[in-house]
C-alpha atoms as a PDB file:
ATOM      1  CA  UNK A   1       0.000   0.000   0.000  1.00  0.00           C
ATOM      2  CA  UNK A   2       1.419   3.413  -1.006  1.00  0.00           C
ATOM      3  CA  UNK A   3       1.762   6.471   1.477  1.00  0.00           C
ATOM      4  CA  UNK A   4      -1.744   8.074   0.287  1.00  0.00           C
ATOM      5  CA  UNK A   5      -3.685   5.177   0.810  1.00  0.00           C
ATOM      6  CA  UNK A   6      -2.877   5.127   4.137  1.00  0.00           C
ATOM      7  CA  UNK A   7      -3.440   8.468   4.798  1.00  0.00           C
ATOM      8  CA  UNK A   8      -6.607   7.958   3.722  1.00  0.00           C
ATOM      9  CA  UNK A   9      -7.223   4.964   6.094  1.00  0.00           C
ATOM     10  CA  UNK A  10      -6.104   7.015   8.831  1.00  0.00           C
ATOM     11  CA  UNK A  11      -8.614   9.675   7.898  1.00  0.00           C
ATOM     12  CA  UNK A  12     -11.351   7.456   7.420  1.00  0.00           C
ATOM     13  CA  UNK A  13     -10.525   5.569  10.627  1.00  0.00           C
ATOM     14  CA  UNK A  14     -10.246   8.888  12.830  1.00  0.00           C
ATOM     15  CA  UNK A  15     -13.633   9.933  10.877  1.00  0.00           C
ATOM     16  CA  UNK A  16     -15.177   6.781  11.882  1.00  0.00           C
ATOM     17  CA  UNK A  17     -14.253   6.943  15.571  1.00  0.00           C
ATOM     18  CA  UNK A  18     -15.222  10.896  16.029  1.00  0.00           C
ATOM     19  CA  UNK A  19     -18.549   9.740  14.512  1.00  0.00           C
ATOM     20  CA  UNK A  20     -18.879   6.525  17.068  1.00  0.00           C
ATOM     21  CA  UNK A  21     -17.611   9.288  19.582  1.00  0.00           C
ATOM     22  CA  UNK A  22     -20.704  11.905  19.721  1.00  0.00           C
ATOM     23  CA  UNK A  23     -23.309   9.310  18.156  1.00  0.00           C
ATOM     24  CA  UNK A  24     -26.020   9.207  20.951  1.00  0.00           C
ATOM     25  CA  UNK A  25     -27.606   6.203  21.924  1.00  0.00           C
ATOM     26  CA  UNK A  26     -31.886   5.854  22.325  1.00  0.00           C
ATOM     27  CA  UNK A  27     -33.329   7.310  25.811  1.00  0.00           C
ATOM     28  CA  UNK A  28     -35.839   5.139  26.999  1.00  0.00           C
ATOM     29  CA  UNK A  29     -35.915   7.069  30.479  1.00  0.00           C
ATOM     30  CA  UNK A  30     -36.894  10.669  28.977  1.00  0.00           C
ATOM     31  CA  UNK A  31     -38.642   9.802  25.449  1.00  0.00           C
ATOM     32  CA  UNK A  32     -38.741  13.952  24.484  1.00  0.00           C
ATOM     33  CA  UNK A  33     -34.976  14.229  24.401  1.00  0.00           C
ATOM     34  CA  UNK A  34     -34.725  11.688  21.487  1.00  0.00           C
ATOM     35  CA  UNK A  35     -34.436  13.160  17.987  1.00  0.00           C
ATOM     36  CA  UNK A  36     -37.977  12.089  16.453  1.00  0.00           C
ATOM     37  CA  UNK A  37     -36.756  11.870  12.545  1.00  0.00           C
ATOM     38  CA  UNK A  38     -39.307   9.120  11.440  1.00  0.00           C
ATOM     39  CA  UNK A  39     -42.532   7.870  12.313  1.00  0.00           C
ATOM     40  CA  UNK A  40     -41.546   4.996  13.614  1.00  0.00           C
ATOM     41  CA  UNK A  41     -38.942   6.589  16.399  1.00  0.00           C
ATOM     42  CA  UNK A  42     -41.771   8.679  17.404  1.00  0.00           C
ATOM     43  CA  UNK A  43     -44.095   5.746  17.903  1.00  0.00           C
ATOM     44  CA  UNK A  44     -41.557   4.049  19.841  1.00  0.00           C
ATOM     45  CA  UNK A  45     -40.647   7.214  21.673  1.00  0.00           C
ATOM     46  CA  UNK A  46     -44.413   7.376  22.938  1.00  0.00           C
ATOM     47  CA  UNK A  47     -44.183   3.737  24.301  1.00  0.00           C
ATOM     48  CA  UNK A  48     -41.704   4.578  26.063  1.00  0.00           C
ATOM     49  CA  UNK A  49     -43.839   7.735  27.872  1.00  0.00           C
ATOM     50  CA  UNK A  50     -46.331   4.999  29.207  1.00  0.00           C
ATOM     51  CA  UNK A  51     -43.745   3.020  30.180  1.00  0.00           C
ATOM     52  CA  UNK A  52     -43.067   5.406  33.150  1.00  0.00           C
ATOM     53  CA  UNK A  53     -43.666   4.263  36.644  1.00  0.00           C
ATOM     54  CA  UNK A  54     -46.807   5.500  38.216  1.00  0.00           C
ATOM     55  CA  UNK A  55     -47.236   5.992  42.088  1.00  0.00           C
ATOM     56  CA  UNK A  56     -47.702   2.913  44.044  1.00  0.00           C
ATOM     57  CA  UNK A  57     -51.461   3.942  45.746  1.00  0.00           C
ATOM     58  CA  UNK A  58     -52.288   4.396  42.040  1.00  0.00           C
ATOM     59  CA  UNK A  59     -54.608   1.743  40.894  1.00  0.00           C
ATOM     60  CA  UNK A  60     -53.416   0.136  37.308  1.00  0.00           C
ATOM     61  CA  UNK A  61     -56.894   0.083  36.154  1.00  0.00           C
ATOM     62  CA  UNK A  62     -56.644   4.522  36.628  1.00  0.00           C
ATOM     63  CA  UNK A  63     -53.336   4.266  34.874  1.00  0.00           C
ATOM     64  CA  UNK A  64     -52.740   5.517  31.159  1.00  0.00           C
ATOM     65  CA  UNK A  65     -51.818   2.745  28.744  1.00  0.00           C
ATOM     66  CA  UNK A  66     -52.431   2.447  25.239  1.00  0.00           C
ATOM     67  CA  UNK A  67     -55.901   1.525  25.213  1.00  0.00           C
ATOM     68  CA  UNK A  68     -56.571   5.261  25.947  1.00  0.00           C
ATOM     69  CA  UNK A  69     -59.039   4.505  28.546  1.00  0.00           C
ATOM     70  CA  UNK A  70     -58.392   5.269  32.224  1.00  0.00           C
ATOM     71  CA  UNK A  71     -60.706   3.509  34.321  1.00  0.00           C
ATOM     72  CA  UNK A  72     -61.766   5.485  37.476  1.00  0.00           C
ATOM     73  CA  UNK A  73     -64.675   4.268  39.401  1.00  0.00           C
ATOM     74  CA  UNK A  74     -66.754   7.224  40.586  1.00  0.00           C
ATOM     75  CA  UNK A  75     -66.587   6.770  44.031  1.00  0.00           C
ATOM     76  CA  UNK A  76     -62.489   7.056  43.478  1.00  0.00           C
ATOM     77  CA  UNK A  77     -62.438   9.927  41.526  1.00  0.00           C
ATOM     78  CA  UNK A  78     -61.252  12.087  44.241  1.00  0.00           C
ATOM     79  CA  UNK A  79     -58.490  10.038  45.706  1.00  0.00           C
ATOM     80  CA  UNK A  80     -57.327   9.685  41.765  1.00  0.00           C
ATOM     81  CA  UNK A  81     -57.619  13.592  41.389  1.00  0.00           C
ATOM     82  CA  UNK A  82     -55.672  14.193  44.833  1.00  0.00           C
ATOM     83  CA  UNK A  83     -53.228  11.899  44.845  1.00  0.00           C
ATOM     84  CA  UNK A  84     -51.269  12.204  41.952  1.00  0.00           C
ATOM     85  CA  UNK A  85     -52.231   9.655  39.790  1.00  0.00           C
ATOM     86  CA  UNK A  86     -54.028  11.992  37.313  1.00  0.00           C
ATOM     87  CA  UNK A  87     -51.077  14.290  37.515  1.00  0.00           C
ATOM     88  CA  UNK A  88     -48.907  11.345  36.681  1.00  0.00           C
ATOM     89  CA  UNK A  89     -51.759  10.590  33.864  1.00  0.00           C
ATOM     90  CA  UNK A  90     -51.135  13.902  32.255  1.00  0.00           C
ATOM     91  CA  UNK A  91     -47.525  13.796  32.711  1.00  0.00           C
ATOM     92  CA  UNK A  92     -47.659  10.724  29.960  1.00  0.00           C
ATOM     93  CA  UNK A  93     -50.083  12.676  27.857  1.00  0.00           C
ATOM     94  CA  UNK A  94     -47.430  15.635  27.832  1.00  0.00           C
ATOM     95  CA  UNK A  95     -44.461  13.009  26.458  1.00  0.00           C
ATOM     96  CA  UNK A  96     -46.391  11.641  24.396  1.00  0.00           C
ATOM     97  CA  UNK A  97     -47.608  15.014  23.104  1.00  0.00           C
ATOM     98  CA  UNK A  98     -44.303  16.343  23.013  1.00  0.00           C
ATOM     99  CA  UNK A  99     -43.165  12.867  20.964  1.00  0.00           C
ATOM    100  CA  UNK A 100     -45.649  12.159  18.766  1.00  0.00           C
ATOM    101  CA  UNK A 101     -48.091  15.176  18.361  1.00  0.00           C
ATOM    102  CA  UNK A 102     -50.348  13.226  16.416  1.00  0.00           C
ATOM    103  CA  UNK A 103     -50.692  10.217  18.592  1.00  0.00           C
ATOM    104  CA  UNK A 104     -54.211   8.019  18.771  1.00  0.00           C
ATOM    105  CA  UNK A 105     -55.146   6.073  21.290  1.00  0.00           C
ATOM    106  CA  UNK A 106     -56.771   2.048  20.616  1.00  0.00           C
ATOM    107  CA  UNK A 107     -60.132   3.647  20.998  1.00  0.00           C
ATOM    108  CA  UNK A 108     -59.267   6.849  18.419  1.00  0.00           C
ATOM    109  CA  UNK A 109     -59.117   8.936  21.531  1.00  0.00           C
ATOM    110  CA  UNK A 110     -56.150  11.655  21.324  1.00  0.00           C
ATOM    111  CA  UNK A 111     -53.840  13.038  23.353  1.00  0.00           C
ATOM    112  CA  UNK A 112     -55.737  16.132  23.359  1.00  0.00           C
ATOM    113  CA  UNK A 113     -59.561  14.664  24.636  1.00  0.00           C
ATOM    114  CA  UNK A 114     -57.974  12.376  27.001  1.00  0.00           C
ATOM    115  CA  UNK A 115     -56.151  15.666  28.584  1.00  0.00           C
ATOM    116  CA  UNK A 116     -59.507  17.606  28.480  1.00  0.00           C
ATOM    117  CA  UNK A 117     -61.423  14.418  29.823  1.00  0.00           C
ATOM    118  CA  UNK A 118     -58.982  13.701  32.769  1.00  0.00           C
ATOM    119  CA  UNK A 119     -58.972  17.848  33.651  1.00  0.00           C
ATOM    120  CA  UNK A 120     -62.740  18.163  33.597  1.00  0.00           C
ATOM    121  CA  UNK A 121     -63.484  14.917  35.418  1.00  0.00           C
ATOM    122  CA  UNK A 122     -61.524  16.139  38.317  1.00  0.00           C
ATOM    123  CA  UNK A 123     -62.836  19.541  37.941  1.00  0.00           C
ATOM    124  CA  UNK A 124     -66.377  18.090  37.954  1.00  0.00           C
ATOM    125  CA  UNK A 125     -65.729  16.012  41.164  1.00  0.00           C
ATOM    126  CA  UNK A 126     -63.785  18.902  43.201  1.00  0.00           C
ATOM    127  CA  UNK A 127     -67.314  20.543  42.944  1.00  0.00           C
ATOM    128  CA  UNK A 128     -69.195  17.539  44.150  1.00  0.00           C
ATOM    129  CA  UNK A 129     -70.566  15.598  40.597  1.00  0.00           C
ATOM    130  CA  UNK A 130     -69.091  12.590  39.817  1.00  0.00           C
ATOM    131  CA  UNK A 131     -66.773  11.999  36.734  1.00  0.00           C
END
């Protein structure tokens, strides 16, 4: 091998490493700080947002999974809107927002009418109605 192809193995080898060097790997603990180039990644990037731990006391049936239905009995609705576990509930709604802006839930719901439904219940039952 002459002199200039090995220069130019040594430049593409250096280029290689510099690119392994700042190449940033998938978040899976904070989905929003992951570069959302294709649908897919943003899909995956809004798993990942209802992947995130709820509060123990929170019941899983009151927890936001894809389905897009949280499932609150009425006579919990206060605990849920108290406790945390509908500020954890629109905590996911805001990743996944801030992922996939377009998201749908299973039941067409989106991001948007589960956010209204889950502020209004709990509106609604601080005054005394049920969700």
């Amino acid at each position: 091998m002459e002199i200039g192809g090995r220069i130019k193995l040594v430049w593409f080898s250096l280029g290689i490493f510099l690119l392994f060097q700042f190449a940033q790997a998938f978040d899976k603990t904070d989905p929003t700080d992951n570069v959302n180039l294709s649908p897919i990644w943003a899909w995956r990037s809004a798993y990942y947002c209802t992947n995130r731990t709820a509060p123990s006391h929170c019941s899983p049936k009151g927890q936001l999974t894809f389905s897009g239905i949280v499932d609150v009995p009425a006579n919990e609705t206060g605990e849920y809107c108290s406790s945390g576990c509908s500020a954890h509930a629109l905590d996911v709604l805001k990743c996944i927002y801030l992922c996939k802006e377009d998201f749908w839930f299973h039941n067409n719901a989106t991001v948007h009418v589960l956010n209204t439904a889950i502020i209004e219940g709990c509106k609604k039952n601080n005054t005394g109605t049920l969700l």
